[in-house]
Protein backbone atom coordinates (compact mmCIF):
# COMPACT_ATOMS: atom_id res chain seq x y z
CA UNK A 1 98.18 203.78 137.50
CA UNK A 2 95.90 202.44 135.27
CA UNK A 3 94.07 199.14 135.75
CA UNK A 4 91.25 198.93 132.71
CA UNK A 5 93.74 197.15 130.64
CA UNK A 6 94.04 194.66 132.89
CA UNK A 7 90.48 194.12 133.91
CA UNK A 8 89.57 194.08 130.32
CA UNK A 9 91.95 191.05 129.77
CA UNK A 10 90.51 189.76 132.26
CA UNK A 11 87.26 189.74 131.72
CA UNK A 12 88.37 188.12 127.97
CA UNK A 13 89.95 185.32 129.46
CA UNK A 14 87.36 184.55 131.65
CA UNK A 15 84.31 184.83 128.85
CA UNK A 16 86.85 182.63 126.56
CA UNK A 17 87.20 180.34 129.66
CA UNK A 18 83.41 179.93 129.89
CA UNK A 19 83.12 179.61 125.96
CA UNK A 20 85.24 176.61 126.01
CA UNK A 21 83.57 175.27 128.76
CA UNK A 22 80.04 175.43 127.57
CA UNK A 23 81.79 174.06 124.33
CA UNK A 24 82.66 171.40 126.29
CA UNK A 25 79.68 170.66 127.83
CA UNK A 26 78.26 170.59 124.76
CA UNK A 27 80.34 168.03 123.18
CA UNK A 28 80.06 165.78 126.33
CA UNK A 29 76.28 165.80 125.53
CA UNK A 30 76.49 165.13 122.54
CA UNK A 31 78.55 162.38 122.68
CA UNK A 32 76.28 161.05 125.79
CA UNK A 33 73.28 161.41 123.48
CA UNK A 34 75.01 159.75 120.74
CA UNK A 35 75.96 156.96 123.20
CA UNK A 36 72.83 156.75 124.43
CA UNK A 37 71.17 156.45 120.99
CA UNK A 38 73.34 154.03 119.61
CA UNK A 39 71.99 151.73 122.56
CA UNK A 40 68.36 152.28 121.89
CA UNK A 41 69.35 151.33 117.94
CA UNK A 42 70.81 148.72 119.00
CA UNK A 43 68.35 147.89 121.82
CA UNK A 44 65.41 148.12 118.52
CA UNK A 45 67.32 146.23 116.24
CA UNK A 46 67.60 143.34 118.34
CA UNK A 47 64.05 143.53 119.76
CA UNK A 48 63.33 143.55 115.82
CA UNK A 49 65.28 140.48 115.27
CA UNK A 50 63.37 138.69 117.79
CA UNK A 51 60.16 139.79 116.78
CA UNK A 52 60.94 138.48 113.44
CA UNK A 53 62.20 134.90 114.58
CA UNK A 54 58.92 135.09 116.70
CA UNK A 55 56.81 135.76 113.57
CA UNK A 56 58.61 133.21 111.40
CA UNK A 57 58.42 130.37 114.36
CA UNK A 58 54.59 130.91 114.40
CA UNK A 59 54.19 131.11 111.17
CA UNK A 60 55.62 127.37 110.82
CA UNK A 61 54.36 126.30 113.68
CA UNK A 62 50.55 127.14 111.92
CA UNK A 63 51.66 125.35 108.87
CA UNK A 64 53.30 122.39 110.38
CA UNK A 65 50.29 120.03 109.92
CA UNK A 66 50.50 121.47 106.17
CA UNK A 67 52.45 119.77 102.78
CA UNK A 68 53.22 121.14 99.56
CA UNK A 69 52.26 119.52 96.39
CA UNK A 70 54.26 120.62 93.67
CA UNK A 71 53.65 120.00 90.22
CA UNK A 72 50.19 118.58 89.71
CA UNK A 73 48.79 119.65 86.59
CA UNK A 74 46.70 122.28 85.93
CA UNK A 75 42.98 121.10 85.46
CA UNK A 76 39.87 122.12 86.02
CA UNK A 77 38.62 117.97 86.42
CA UNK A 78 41.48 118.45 89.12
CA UNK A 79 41.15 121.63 90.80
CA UNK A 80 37.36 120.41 91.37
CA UNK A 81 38.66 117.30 93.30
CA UNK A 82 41.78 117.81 94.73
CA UNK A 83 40.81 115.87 98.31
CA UNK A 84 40.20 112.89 96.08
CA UNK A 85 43.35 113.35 93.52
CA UNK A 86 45.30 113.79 97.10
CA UNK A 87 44.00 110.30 98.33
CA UNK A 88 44.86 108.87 94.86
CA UNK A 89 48.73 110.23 94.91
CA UNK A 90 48.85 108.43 98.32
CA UNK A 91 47.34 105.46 97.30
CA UNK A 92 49.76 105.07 94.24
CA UNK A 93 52.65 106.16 96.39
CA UNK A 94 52.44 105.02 99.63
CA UNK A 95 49.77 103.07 100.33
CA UNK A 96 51.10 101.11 103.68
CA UNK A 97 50.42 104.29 105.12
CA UNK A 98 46.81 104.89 104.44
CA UNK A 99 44.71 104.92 107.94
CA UNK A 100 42.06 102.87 108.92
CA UNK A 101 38.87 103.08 106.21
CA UNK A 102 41.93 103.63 103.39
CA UNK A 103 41.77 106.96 103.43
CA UNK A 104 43.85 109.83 105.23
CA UNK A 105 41.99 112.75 107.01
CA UNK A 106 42.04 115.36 105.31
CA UNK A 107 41.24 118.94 107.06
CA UNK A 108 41.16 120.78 103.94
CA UNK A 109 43.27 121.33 100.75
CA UNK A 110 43.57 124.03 98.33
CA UNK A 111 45.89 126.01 95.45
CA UNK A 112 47.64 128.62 95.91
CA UNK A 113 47.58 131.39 94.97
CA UNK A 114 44.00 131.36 94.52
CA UNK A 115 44.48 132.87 91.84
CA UNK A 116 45.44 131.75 88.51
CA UNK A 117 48.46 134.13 86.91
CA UNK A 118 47.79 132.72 83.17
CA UNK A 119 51.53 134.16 82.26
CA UNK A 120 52.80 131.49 84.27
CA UNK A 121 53.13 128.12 82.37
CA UNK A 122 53.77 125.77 86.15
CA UNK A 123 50.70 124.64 87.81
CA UNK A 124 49.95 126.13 91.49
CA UNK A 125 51.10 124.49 94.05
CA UNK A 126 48.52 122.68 96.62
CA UNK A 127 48.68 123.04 99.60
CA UNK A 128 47.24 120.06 101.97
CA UNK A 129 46.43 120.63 105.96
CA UNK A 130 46.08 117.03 107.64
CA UNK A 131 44.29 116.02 110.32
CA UNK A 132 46.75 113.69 111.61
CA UNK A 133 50.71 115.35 112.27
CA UNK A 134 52.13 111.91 112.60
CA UNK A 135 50.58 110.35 109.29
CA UNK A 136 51.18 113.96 107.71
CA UNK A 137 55.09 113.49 108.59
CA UNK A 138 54.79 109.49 107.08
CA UNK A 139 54.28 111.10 103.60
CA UNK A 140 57.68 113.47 102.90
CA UNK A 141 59.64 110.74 104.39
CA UNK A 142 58.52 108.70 102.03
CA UNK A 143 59.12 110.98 99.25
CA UNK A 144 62.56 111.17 99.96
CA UNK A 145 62.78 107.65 99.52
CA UNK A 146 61.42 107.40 95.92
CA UNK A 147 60.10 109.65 93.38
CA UNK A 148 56.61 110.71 93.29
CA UNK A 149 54.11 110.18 90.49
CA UNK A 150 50.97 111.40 89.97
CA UNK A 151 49.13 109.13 86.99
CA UNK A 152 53.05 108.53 85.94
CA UNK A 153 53.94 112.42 86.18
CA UNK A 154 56.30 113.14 88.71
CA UNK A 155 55.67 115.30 91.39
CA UNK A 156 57.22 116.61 94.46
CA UNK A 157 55.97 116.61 98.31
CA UNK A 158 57.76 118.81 100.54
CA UNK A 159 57.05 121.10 103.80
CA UNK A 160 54.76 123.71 103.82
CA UNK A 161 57.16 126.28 105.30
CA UNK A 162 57.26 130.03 105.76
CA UNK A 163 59.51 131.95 102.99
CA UNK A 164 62.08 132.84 104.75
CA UNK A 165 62.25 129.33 105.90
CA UNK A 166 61.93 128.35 102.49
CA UNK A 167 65.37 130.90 101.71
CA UNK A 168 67.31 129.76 104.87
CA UNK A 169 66.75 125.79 103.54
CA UNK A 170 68.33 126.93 100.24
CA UNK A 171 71.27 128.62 102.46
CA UNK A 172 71.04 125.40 105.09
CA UNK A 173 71.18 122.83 101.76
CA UNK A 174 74.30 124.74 100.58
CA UNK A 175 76.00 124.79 103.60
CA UNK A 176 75.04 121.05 104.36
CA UNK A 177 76.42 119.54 100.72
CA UNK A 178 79.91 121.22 101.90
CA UNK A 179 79.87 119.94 105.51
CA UNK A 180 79.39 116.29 104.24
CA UNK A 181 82.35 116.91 101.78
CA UNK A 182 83.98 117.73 104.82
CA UNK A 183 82.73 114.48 106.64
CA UNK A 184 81.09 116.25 109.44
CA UNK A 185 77.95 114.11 109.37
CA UNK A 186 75.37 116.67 108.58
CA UNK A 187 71.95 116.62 109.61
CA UNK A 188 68.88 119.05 109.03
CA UNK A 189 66.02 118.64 110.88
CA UNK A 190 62.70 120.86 110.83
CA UNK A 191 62.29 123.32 109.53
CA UNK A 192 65.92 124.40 109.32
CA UNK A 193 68.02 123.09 112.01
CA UNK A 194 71.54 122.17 111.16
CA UNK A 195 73.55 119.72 113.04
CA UNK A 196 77.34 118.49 112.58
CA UNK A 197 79.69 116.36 114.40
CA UNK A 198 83.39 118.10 115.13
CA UNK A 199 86.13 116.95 117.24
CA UNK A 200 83.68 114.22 119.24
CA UNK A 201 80.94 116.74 119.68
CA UNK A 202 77.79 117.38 118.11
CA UNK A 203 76.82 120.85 117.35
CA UNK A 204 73.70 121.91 116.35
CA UNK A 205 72.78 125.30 115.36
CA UNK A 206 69.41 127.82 114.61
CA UNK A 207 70.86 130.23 112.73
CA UNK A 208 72.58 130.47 109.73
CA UNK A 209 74.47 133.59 110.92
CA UNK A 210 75.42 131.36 114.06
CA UNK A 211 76.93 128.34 111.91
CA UNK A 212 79.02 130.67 110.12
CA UNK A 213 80.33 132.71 113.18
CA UNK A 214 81.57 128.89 114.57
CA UNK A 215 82.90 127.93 110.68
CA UNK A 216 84.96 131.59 111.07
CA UNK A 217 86.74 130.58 114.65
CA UNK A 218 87.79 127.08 113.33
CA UNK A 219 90.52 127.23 111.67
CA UNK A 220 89.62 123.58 110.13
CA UNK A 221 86.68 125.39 109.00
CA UNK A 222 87.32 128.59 108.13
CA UNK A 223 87.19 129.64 104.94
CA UNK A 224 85.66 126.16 103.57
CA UNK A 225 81.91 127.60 103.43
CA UNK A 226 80.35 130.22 101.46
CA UNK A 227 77.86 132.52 102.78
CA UNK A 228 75.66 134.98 101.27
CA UNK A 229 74.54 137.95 104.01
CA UNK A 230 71.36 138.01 105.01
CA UNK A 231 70.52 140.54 103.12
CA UNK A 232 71.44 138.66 99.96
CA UNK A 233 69.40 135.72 100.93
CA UNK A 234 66.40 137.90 101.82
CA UNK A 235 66.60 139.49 97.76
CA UNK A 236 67.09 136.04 96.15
């Protein structure tokens, strides 16, 4: 009787036995490593995201004794005096505000860029860093209640914020002009901090991305707010 048939069989199955389960082995690795990397990414991505809100935070926080002057024309008799021509535009403006001496402390003040780009026909804005965060916080409160003049030019006073500050307070104004359609009593306070009132409670929110996640699980809200991704808001 002959057995080699048999043993040769044999020894096929078991070779395609430990094919399949090295194949298998395989595949569970994979998919472990694949698991596991997907964790890291996502592990990075977040540690990214709070790096970035870190950078942005301190980044305001440096300029929060700063304003913007936007608008003020383009001279050299300027540019050579802008301390004074900043006294001058609070003096005309606001002038119950002016500290003791009538004058507000100044730390320094400057255009930028610091650079002139003569293919741009708007003046530079100037940026002013003031001694004094209280009196600094006087002067865009005021603004908001008139118009600013410079010499009988208007002008704008604003913030000196970061720019992606700057692009969420575009996104934050949108979203704010909709929610007081809606009669949730809006509010944005610095540097881009919504709050609404809904269903007795006041809710106040960071993020844009987090405002719109709450808009999408209320159905009162849903789909009565327009957002751009973050992406889109980072290329406008």
């Amino acid at each position: 009787m002959c057995f080699t048939p048999l043993v040769t069989v044999w020894s096929e199955c078991v070779s395609v036995s430990v094919c399949v389960c090295v194949c298998v082995c395989v595949c569970v690795c994979v998919c472990v490593c694949d698991r596991q990397n997907r964790q890291k990414i996502n592990e990075l991505e977040e540690n990214i995201k709070y790096l970035t809100e870190k950078v942005k935070d301190l980044e305001n926080r440096g300029r929060r004794d700063n304003l913007s002057i936007i608008g003020l024309p383009e001279k050299p008799e300027i540019n050579k005096n802008l301390n004074a021509i900043l006294q001058e535009i609070i003096e005309e403006n606001c002038p119950h505000i002016l500290e003791q001496g009538g004058k507000i402390k100044i730390e320094r003040v400057h255009r930028t860029p610091s650079i002139l780009n003569p293919q741009k026909t708007t003046p530079r804005n100037v940026i002013a860093k003031f001694k004094s965060f209280q009196t600094k916080e006087k002067i865009p409160q005021e603004a908001k209640k008139k118009s600013f003049k410079y010499r009988g030019a208007p002008i704008r006073i604003t913030h000196d914020l970061a720019t992606n500050t700057l692009r969420d307070s575009k996104a934050w104004n949108t979203i704010f002009r909709k929610a007081r359609e809606l009669g949730l009593q809006p509010r944005i306070n610095y540097p881009s901090k919504l709050t609404i009132y809904f269903q007795g409670k006041v809710w106040a929110f960071n993020k844009i991305d987090d405002f719109q996640e709450f808009a999408k699980k209320r159905p009162e809200l849903s789909g009565k707010f327009e957002f751009q991704s973050q992406k889109a808001r980072k290329d406008d």
